[in-house]
Protein backbone atom coordinates (compact mmCIF):
# COMPACT_ATOMS: atom_id res chain seq x y z
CA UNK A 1 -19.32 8.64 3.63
CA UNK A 2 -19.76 10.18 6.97
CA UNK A 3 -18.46 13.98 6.43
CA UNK A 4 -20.74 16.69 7.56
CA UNK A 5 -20.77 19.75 5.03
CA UNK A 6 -21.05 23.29 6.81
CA UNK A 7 -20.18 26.49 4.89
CA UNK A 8 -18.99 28.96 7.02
CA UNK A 9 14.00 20.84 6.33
CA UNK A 10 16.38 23.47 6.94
CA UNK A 11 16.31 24.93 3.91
CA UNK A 12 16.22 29.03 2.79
CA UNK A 13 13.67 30.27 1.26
CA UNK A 14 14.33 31.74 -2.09
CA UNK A 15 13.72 35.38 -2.05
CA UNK A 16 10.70 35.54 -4.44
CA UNK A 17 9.04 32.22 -2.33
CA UNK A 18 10.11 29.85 -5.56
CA UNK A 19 9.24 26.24 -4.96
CA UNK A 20 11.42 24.51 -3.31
CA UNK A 21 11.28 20.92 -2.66
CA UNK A 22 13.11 19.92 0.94
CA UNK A 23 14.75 16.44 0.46
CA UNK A 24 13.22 13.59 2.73
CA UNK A 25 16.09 12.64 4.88
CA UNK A 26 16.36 10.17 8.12
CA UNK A 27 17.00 11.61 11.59
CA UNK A 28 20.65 10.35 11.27
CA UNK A 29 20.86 12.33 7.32
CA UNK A 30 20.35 9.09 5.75
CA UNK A 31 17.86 9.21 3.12
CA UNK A 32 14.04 7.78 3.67
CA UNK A 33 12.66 6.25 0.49
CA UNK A 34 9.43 5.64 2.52
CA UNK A 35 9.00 9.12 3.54
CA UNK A 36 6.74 11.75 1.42
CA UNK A 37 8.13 14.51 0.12
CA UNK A 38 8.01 18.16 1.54
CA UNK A 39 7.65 21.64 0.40
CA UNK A 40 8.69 25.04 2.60
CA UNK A 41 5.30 27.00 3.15
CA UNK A 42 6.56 30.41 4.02
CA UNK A 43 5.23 32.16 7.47
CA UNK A 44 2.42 35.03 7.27
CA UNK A 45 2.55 36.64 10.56
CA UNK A 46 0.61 36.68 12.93
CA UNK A 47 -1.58 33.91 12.13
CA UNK A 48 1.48 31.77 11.19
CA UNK A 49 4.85 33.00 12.66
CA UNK A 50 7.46 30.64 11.37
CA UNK A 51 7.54 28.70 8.04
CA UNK A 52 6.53 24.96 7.95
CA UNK A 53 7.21 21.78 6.05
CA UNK A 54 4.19 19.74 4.79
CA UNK A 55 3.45 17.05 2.38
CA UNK A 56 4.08 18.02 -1.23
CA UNK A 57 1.01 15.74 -2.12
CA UNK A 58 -1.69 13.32 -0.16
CA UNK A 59 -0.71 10.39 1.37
CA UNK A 60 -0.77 7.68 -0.79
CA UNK A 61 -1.48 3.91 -0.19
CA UNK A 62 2.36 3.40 -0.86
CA UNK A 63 3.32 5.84 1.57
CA UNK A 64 1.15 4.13 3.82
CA UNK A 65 1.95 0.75 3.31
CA UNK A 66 5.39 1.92 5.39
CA UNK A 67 3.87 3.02 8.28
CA UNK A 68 1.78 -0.23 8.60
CA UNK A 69 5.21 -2.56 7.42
CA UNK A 70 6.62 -0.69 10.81
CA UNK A 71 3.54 -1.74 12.49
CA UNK A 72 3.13 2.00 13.94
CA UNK A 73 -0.30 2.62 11.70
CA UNK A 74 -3.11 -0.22 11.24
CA UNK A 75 -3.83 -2.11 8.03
CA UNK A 76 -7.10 -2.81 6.29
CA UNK A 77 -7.85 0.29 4.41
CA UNK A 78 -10.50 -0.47 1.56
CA UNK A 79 -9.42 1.57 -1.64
CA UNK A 80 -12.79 0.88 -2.83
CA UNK A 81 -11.27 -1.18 -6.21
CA UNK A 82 -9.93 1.91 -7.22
CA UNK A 83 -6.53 0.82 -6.69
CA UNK A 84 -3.82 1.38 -4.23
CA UNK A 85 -0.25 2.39 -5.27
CA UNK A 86 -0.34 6.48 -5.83
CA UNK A 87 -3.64 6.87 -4.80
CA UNK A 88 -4.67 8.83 -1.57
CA UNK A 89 -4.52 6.48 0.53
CA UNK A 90 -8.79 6.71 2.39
CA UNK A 91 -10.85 5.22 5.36
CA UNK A 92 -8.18 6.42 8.31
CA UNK A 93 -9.76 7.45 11.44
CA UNK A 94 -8.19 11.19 12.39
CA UNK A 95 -6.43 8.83 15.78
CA UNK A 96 -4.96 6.86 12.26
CA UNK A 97 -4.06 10.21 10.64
CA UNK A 98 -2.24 11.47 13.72
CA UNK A 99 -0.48 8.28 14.12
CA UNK A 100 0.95 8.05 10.86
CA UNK A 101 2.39 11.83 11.17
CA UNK A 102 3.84 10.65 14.44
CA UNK A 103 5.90 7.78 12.77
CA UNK A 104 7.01 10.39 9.95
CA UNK A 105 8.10 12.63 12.78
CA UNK A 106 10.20 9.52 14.28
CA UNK A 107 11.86 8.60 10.91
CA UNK A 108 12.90 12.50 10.30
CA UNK A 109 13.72 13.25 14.18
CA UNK A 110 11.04 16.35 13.60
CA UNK A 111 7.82 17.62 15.47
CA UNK A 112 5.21 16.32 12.50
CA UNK A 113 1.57 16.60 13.36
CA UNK A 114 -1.65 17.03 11.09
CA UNK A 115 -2.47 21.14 10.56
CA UNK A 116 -4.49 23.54 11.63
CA UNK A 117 -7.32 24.68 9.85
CA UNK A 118 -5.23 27.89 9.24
CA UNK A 119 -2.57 26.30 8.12
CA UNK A 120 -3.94 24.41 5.71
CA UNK A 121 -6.17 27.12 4.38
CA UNK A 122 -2.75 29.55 3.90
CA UNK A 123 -1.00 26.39 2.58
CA UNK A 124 -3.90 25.88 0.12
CA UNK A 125 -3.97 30.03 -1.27
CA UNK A 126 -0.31 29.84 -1.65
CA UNK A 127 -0.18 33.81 -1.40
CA UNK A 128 -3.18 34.67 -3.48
CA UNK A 129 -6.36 35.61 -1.60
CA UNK A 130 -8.81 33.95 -4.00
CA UNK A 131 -10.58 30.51 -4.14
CA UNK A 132 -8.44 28.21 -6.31
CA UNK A 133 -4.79 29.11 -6.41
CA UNK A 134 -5.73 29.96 -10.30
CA UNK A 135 -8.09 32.25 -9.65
CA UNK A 136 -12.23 32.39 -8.43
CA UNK A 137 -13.28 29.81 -11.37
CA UNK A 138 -12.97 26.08 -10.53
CA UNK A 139 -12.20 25.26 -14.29
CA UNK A 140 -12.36 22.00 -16.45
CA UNK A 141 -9.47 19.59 -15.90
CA UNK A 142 -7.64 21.55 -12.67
CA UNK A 143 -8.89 19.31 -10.10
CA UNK A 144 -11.13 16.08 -9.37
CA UNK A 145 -14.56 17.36 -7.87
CA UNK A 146 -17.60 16.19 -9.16
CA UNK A 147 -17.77 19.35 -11.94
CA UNK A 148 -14.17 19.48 -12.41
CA UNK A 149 -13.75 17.17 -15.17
CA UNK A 150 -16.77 17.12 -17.52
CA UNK A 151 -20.64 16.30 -17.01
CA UNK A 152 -19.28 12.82 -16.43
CA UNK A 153 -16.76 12.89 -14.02
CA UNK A 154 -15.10 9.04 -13.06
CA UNK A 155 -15.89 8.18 -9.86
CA UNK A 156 -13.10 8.09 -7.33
CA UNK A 157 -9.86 9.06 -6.37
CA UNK A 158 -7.58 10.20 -8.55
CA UNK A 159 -3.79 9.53 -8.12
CA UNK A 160 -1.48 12.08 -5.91
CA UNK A 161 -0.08 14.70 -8.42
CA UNK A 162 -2.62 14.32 -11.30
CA UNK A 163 -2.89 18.04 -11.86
CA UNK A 164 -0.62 20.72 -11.52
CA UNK A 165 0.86 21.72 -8.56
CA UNK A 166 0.01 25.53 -6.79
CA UNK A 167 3.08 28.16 -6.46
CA UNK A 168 4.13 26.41 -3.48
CA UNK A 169 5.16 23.36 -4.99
CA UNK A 170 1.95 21.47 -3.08
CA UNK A 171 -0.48 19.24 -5.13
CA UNK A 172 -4.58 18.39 -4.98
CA UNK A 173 -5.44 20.62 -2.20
CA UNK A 174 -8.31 21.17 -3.75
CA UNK A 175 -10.11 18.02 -4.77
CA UNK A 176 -9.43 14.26 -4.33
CA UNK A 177 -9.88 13.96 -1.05
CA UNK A 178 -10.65 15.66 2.07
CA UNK A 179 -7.89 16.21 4.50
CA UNK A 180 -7.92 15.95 8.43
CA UNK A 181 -6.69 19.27 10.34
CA UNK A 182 -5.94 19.25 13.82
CA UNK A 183 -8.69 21.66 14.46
CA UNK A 184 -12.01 20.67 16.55
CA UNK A 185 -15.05 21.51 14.60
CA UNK A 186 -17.11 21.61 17.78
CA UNK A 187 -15.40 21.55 21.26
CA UNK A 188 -17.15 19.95 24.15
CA UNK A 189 -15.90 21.83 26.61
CA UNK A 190 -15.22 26.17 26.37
CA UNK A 191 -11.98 25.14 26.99
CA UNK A 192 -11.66 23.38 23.54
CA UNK A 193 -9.56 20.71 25.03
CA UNK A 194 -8.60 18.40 21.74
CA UNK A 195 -8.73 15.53 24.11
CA UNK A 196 -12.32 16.19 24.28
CA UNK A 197 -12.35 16.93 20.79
CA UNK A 198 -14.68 14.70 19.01
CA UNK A 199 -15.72 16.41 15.43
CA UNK A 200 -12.14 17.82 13.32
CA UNK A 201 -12.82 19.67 10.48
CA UNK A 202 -11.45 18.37 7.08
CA UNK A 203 -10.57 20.76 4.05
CA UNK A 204 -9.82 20.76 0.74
CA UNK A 205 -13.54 18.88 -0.73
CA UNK A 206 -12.96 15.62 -2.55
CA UNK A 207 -14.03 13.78 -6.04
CA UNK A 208 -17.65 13.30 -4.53
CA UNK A 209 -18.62 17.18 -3.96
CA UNK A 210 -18.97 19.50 -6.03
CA UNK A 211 -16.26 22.73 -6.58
CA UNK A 212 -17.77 24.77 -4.26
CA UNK A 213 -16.22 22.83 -1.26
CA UNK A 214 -13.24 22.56 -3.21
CA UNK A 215 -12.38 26.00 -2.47
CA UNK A 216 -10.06 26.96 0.38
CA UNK A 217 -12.15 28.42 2.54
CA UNK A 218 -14.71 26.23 2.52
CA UNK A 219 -14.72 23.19 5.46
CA UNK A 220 -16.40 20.46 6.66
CA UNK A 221 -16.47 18.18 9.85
CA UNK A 222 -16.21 14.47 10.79
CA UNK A 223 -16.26 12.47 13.62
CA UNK A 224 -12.70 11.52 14.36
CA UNK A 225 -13.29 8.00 14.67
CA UNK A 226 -15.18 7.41 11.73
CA UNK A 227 -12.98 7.21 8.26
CA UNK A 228 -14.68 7.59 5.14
CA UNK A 229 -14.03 7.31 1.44
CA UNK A 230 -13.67 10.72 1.07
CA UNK A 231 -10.68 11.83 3.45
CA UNK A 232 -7.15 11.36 3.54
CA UNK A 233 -4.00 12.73 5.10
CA UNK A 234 -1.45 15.65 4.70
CA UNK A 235 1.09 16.24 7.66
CA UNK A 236 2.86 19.37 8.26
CA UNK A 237 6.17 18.91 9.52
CA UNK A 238 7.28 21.52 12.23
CA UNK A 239 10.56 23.47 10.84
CA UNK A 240 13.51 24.10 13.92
């Protein structure tokens, strides 16, 4: 556990922002059984001018397994005897995050890339404007944080799509794991070149923390090229 805790496709969307599901399709239309799912997050200008695609639910060790078969992401992960299958899939480097988004983008013929920290945190509210999509209360069986479910909580992941899923149709973004953004937690430069970007911050808490960094506006950092047992992947997929 390395994360550093700091507080500080074409498809229209329905007119009342329903959920709905895009279907995972090739870049010739052909359908990809190894890609995840998606879900439409609508735009909120300014912050976020166009509507986006991302992952309906963490990337599992399954969904994984692909992108290593392919030989475009590396193998090895430890799951920690939790098992693998529809767990998130945990110990990727942010360099192993990005490259898995990359081969995603080359099997839809999209622009996919990890989010921003805005992104994610707009993603994560699903139009509401409080801490949990349910409301300021973390609850007792609504997510897996370490006072989330019960005074003895099992330790580990849970698998992707254990609870329910927010408005927009996207599952455990709060809870289970931590998720690499694209955003630098500390640039080295003023510039805030992400080439010289060696701390990303990570969102969403996971099954070791407590609630409180479960919510969406809470964050953390890592060092990109350390992967932990706590973090995991989402990719956003970029929307013509």
């Amino acid at each position: 556990m390395s994360a550093k805790v700091r507080f500080l496709l074409p498809i229209l969307l329905a007119p009342a922002l329903a959920v709905v599901p895009l279907a995972t399709a090739g870049a010739d239309g052909s359908p990809c059984p190894s890609c995840p799912p998606l879900a439409i997050v609508p735009a909120a200008p300014p912050a976020i001018p166009h509507p986006f695609a991302l992952t309906r639910t963490e990337i599992s060790f399954d969904q994984w397994r692909a992108c290593v078969a392919e030989r475009a992401c590396p193998g090895g992960q430890d799951d920690h005897g939790w098992g693998r299958g529809h767990r998130p899939v945990i110990n990727v480097t942010w360099d192993d995050a990005t490259a898995y988004a990359g081969w995603l983008g080359a099997k839809l013929g999209r622009v996919c890339r990890l989010p921003t920290e805005v992104e994610w945190e707009h993603a994560a509210r699903a139009g509401t404007t409080t801490g949990f999509w349910w409301g300021e209360s973390p609850d007792r069986g609504r997510a897996n944080c370490r006072d989330c479910l019960g005074d003895t909580p099992p330790y580990g992941t849970r698998p992707v799509a254990s609870f329910a899923a927010n408005p927009w149709g996207l599952y455990d973004m709060n809870g289970n794991v931590w998720e690499w953004t694209a955003s630098c937690a500390r640039p080295i430069s003023d510039r805030g070149n992400g080439a010289e970007c060696r701390d990303r911050v990570i969102k969403g808490g996971s099954w070791y923390y407590y609630s409180k960094m479960s919510r969406a506006e809470s964050r953390a950092s890592n060092d990109s090229r350390q992967w932990s047992y706590n973090i995991g992947i989402r990719v956003l997929c970029e929307i013509p």
